[in-house]
Protein backbone atom coordinates (compact mmCIF):
# COMPACT_ATOMS: atom_id res chain seq x y z
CA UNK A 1 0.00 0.00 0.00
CA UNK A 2 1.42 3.25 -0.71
CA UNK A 3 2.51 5.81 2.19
CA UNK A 4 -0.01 9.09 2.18
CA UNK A 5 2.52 12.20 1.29
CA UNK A 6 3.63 14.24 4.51
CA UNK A 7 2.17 17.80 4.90
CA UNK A 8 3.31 19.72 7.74
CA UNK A 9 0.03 21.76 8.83
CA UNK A 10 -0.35 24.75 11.41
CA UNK A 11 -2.15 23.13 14.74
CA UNK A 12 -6.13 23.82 14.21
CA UNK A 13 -9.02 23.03 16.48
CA UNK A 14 -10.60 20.76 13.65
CA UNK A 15 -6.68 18.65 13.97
CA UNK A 16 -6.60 18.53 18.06
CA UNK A 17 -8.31 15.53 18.30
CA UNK A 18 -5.33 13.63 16.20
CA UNK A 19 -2.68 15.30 18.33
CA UNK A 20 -5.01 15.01 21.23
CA UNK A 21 -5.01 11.27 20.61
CA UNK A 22 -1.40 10.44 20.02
CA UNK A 23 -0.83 12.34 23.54
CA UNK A 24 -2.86 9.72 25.27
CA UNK A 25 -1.18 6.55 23.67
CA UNK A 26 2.04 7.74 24.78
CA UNK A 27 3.47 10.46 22.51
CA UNK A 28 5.82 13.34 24.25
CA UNK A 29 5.98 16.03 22.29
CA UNK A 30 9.62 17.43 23.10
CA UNK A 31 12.52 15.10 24.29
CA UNK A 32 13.13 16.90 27.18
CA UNK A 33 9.83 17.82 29.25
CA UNK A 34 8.67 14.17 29.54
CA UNK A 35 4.74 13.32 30.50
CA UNK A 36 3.79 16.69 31.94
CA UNK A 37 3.92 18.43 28.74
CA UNK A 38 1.71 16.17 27.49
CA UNK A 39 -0.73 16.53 30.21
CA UNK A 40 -0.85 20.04 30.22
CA UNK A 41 -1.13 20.30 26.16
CA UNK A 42 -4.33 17.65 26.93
CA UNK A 43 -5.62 20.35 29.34
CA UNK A 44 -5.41 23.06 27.36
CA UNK A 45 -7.11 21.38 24.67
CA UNK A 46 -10.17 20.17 26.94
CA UNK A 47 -10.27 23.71 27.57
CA UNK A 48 -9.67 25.57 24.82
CA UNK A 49 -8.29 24.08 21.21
CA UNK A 50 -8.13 27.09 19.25
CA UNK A 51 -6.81 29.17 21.91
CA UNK A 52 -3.72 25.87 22.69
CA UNK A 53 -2.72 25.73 18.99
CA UNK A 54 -2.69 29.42 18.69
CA UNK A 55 -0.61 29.54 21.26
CA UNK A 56 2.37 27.01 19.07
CA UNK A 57 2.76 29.75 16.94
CA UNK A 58 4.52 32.99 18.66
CA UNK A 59 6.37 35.42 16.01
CA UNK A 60 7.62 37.71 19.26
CA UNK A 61 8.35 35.04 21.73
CA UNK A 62 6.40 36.38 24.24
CA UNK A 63 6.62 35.32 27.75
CA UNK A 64 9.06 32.57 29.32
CA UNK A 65 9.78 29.09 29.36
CA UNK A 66 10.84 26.17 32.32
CA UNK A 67 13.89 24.25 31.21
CA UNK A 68 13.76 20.98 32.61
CA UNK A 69 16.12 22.04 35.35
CA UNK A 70 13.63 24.48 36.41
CA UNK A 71 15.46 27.77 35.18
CA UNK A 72 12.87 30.10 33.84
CA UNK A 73 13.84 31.16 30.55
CA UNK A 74 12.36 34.03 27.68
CA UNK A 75 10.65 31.94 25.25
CA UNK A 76 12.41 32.58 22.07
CA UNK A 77 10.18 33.48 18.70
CA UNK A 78 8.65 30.26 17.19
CA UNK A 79 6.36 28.17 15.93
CA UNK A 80 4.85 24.03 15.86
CA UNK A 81 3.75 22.14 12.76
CA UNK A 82 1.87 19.05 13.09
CA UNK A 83 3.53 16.66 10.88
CA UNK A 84 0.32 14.58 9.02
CA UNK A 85 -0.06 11.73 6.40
CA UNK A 86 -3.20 9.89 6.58
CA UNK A 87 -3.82 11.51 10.48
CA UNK A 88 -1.51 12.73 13.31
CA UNK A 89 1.90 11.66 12.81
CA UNK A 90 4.44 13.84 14.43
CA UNK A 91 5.33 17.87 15.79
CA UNK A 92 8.51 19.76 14.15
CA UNK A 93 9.64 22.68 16.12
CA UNK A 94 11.34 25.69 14.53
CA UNK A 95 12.19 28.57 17.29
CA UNK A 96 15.30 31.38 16.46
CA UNK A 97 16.30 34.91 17.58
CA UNK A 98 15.39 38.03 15.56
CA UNK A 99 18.28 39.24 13.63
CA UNK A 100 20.75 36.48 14.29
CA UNK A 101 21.42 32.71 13.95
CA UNK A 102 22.88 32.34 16.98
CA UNK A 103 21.00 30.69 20.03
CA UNK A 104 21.37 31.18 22.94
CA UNK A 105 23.43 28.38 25.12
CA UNK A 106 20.21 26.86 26.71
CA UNK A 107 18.74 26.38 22.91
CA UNK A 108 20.03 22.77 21.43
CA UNK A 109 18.87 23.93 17.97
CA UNK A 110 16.86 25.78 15.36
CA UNK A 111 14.54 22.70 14.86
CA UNK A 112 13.61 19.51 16.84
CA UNK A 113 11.04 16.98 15.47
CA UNK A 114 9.52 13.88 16.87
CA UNK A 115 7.12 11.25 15.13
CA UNK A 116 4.94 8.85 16.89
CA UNK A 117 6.36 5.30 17.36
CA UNK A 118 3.45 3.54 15.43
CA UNK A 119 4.76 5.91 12.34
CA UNK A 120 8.27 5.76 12.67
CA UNK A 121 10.70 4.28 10.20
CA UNK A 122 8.00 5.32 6.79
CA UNK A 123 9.90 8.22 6.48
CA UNK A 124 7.91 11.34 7.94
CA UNK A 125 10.91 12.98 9.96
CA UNK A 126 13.15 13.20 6.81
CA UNK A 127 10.08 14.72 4.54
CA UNK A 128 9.22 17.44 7.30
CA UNK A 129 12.39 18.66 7.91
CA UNK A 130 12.63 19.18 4.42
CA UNK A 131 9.31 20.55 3.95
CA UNK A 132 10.19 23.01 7.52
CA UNK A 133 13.56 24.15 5.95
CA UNK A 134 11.57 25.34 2.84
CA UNK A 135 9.08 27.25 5.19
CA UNK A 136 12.09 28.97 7.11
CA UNK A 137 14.06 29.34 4.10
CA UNK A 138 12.34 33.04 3.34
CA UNK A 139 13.21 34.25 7.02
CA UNK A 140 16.61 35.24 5.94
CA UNK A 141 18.69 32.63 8.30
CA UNK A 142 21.98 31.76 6.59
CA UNK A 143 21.92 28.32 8.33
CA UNK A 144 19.60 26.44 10.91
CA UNK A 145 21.23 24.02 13.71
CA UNK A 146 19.98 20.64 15.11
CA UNK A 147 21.33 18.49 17.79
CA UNK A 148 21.06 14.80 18.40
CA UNK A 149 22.76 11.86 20.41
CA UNK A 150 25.52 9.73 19.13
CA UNK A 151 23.95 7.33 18.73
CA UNK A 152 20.72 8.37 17.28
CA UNK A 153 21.33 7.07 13.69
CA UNK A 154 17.73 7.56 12.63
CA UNK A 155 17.86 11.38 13.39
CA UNK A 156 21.27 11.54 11.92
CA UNK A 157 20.04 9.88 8.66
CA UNK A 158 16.99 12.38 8.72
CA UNK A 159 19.56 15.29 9.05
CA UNK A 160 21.56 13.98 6.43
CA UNK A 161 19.24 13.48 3.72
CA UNK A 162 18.49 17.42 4.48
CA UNK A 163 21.97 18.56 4.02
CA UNK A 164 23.21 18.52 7.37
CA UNK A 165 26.77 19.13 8.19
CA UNK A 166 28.17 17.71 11.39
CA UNK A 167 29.89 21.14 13.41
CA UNK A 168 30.72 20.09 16.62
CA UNK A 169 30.62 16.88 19.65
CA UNK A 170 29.23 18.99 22.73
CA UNK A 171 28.32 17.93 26.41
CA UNK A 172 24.70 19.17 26.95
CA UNK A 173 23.97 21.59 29.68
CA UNK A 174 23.42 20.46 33.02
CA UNK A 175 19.79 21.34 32.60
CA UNK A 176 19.30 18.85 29.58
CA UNK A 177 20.54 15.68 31.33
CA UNK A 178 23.99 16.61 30.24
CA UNK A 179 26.13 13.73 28.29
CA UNK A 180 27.74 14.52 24.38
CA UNK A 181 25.40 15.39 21.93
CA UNK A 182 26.51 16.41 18.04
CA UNK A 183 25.47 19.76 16.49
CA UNK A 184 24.63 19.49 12.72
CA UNK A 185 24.08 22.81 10.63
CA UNK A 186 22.33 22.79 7.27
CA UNK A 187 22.75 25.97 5.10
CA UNK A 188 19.37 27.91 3.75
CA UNK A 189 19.45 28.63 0.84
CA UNK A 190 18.47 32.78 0.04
């Protein structure tokens, strides 16, 4: 059977109940916040859908941000897309600063993705990231970063087939879990 093609899709009340869904069986939308992220996004969405996926797209970065260490942190400017191929298959994250590529130090990277396990390995992660880096292309970066474990091969494949260039080994902050993590860069083009 042939694989639906991946869209990447701004969060929408009508889509919730996909993302909604995956967040029950299991899915954690960001490596580093574990469970509680997901229960609070499941809140907000009881609550309030339009007003929780308005809130995954911030042009200003307004407000702050808990690191997993506790630190509060200003949110940098942003936005979520709901990766999607025949329903709710993933989130890709793109955040930045105005005016410069640089992050700061408690920022792994530009962009961070995750797919569900059921969807894994049909090749979502490396069709997003492609279909994100055309999005953020027109923003005027030069180049967008991403980090991953050693011994992620997956993610590295997915940065790979994007152009990815590995920069640098690095020992993640404290407030990440610490341990070496590798820093790719792929260039934007104009």
């Amino acid at each position: 059977m042939p694989v639906a093609a991946t869209r990447l899709l701004r969060p929408a009340a009508d889509l919730a109940p996909g993302y909604a869904d995956a967040l029950r069986r299991g899915f954690e939308p960001s490596t580093f916040l574990g469970p509680a992220l997901a229960e609070r996004h499941l809140a907000a969405i009881a609550e309030d859908a339009a007003a929780f996926c308005a809130s995954l797209e911030d042009p200003v970065g307004e407000g702050s941000i808990t690191l997993p260490d506790g630190r509060q942190v200003p949110r940098l400017p942003g936005f979520t897309r709901w990766i999607e191929a025949d329903g709710f298959c993933g989130v890709v994250h793109f955040r930045r600063q105005k005016g410069t590529a640089e992050l700061p130090s408690h920022v792994l990277g530009h962009i961070g993705y995750l797919v569900v396990p059921w969807r894994q390995r049909e090749g979502h992660a490396t069709r997003a990231l492609g279909l994100l880096l055309k999005e953020v292309a027109p923003l005027g970066l030069p180049w967008v970063e991403l980090s991953t474990d050693p011994d992620n091969i997956a993610s590295i494949r997915v940065i790979a087939a994007n152009g990815g260039r590995l920069v640098e080994r690095f020992t993640r902050p404290a407030s990440f879990g610490g341990g070496e993590a590798l820093r790719f860069r792929i260039a934007l083009a104009p």
